[in-house]
N, C-alpha and C. Protein backbone atom coordinates (compact mmCIF):
# COMPACT_ATOMS: atom_id res chain seq x y z
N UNK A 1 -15.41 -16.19 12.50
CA UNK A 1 -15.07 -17.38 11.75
C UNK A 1 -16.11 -18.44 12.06
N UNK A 2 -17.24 -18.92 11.57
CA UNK A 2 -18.10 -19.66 11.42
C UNK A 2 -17.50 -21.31 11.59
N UNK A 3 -16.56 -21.28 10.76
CA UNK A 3 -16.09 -22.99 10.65
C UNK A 3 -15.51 -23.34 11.78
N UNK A 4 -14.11 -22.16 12.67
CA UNK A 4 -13.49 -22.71 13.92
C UNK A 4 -14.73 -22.28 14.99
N UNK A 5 -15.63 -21.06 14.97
CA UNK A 5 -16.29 -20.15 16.24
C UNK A 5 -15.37 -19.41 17.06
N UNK A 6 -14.40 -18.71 15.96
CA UNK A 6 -13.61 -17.70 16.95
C UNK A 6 -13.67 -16.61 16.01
N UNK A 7 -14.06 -15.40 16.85
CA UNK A 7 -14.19 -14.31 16.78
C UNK A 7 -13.46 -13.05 16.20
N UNK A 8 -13.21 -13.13 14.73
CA UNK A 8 -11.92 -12.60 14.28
C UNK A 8 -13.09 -11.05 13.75
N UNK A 9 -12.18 -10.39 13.49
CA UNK A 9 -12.58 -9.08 13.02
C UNK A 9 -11.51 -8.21 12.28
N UNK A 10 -12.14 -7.28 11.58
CA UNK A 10 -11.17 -6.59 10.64
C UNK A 10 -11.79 -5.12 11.14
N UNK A 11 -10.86 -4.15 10.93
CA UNK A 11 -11.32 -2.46 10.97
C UNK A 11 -10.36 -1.92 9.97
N UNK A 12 -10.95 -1.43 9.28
CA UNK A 12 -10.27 -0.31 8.05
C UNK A 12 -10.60 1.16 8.40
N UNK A 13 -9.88 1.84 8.34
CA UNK A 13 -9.82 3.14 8.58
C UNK A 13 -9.27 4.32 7.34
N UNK A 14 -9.71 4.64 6.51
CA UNK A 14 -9.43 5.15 5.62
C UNK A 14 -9.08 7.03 5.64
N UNK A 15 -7.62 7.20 5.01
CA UNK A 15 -7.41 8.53 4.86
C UNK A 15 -7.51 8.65 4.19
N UNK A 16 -8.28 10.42 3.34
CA UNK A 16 -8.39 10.66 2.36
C UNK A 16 -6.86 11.73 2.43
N UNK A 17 -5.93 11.20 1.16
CA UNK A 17 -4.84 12.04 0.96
C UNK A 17 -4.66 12.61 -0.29
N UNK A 18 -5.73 13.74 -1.03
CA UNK A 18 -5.46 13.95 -2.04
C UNK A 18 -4.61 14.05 -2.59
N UNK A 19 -3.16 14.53 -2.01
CA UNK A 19 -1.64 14.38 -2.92
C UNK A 19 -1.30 13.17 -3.34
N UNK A 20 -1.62 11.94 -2.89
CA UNK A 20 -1.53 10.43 -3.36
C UNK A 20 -1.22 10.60 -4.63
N UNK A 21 -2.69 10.93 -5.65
CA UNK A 21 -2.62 10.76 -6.93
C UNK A 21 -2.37 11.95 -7.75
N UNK A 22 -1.80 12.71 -7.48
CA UNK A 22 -1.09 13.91 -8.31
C UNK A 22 -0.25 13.52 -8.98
N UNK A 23 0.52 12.65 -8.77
CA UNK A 23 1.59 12.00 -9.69
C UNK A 23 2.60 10.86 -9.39
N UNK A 24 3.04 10.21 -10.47
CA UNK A 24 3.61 8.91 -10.24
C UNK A 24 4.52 9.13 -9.09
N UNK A 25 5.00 10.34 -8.63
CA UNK A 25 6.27 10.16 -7.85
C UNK A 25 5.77 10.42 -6.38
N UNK A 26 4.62 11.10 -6.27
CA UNK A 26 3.61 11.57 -5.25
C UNK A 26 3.23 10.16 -4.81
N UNK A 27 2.77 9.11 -5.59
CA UNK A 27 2.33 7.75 -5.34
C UNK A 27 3.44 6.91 -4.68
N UNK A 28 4.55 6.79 -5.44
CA UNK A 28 5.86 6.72 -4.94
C UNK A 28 5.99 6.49 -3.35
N UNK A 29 6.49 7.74 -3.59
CA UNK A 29 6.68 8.62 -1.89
C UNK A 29 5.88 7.97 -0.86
N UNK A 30 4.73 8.06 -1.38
CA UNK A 30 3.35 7.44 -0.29
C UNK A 30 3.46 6.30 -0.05
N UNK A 31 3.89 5.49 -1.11
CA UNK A 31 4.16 3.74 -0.87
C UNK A 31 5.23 3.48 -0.18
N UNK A 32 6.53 4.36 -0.34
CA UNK A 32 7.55 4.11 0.32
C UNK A 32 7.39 4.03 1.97
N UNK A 33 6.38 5.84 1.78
CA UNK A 33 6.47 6.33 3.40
C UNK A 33 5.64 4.88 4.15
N UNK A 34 4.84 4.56 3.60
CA UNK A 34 3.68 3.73 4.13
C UNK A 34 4.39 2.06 4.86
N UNK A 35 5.49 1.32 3.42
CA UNK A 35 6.47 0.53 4.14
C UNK A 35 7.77 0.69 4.84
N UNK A 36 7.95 2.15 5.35
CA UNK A 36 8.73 2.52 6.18
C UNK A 36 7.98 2.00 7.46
N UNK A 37 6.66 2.55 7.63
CA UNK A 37 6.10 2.80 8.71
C UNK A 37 5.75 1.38 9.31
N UNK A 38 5.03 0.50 8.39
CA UNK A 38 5.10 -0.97 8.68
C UNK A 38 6.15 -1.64 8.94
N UNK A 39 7.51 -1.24 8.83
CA UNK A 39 8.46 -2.25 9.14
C UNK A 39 8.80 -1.81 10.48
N UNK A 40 8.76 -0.38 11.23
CA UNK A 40 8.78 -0.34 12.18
C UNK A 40 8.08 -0.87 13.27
N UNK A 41 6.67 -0.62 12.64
CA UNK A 41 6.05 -1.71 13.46
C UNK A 41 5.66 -2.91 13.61
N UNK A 42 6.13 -3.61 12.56
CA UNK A 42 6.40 -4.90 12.88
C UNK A 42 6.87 -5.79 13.65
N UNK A 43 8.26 -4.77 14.29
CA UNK A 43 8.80 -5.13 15.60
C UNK A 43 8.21 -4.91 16.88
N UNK A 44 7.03 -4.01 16.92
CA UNK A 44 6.38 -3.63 17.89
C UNK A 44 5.08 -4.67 18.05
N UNK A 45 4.71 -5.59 16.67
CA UNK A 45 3.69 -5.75 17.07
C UNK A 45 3.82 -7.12 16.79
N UNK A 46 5.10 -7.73 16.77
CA UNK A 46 5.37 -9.49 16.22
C UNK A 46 4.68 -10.24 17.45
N UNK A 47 4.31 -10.06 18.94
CA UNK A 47 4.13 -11.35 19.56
C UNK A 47 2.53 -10.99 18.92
N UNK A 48 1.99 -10.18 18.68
CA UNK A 48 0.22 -9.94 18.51
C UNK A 48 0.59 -10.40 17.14
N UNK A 49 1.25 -10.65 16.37
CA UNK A 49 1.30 -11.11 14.93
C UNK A 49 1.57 -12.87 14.82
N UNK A 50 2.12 -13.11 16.44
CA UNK A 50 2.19 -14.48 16.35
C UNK A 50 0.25 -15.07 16.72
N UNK A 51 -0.14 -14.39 17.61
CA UNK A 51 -1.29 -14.35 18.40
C UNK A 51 -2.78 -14.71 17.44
N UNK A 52 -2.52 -14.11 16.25
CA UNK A 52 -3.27 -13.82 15.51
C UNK A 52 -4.24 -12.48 15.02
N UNK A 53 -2.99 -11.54 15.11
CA UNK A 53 -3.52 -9.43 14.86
C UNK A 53 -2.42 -9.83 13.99
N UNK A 54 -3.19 -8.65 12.92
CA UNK A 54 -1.93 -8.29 12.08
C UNK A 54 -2.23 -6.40 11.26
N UNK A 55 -1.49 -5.95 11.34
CA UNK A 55 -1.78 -4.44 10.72
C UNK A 55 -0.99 -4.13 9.75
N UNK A 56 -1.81 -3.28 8.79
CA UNK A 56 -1.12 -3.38 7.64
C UNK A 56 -2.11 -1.75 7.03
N UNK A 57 -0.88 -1.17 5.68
CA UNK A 57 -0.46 0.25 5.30
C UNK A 57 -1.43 -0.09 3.76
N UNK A 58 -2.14 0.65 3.59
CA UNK A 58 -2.08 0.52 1.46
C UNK A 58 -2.25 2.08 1.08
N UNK A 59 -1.95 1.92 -0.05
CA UNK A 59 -1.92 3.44 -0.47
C UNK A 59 -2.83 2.94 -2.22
N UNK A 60 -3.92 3.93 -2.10
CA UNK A 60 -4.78 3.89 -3.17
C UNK A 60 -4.80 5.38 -3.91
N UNK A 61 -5.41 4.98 -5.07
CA UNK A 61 -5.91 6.73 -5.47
C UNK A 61 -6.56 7.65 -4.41
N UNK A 62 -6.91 7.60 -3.67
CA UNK A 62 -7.77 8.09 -2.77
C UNK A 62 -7.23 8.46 -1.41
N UNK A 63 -5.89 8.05 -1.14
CA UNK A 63 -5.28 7.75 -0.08
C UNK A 63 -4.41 6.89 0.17
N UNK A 64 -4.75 6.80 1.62
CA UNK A 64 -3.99 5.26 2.42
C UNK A 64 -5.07 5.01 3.34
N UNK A 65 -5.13 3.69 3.34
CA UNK A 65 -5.58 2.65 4.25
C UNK A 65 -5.01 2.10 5.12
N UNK A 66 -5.44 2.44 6.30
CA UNK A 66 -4.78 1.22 7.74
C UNK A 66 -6.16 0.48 7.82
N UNK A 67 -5.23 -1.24 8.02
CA UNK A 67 -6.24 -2.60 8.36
C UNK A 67 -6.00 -2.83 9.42
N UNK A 68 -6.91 -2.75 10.57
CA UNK A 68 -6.25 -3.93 11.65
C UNK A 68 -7.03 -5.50 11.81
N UNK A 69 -6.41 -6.20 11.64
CA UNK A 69 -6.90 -7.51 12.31
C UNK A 69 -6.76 -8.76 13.76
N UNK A 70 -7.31 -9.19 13.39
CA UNK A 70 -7.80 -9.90 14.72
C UNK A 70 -8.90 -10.62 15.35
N UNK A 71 -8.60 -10.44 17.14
CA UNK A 71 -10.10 -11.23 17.47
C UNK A 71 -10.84 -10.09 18.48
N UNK A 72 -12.08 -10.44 18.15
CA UNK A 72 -13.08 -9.68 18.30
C UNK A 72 -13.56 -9.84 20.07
N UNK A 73 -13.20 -10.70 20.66
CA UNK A 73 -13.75 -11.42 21.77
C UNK A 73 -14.15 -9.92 22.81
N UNK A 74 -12.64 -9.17 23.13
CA UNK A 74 -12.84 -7.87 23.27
C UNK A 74 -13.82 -6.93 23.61
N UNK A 75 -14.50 -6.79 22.35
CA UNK A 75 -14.60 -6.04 21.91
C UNK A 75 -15.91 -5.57 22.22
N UNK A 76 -16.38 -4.26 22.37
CA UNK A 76 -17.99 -4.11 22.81
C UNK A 76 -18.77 -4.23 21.38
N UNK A 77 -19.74 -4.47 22.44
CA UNK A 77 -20.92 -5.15 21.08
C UNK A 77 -21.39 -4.00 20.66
């Protein structure tokens, strides 16, 4: 972050799940499974969500996507 000088960062990690887009209900399923999985961990990860991390599920043609965010300070160069 340039404007405050704190060190935030993003990582995307991408699955390729070809059954995703086979069909509307295949897509479905995937979106459902995906905010199942986030609400569980939401409870696991609320004080790092107060902190400033946040992780999060998407489901594309191509797959699903996990985001994580945050600060970078960590982190090796």
């Amino acid at each position: 972050d340039s404007h405050f000088k704190i060190p935030k960062a993003e990582i995307f990690v991408n699955f390729n799940v070809p059954w995703v887009s086979d069909s509307p209900q295949n897509h479905l399923l995937a979106k459902m499974y995906t905010e199942m999985i986030i609400d569980s961990l939401r409870e696991e990860f609320y004080s790092a969500t107060l902190a400033g991390a946040d992780i999060g599920l998407s489901v594309h043609t191509r797959g699903i996507t996990l985001t994580l965010t945050g600060y970078s300070d960590k982190q090796d160069k």
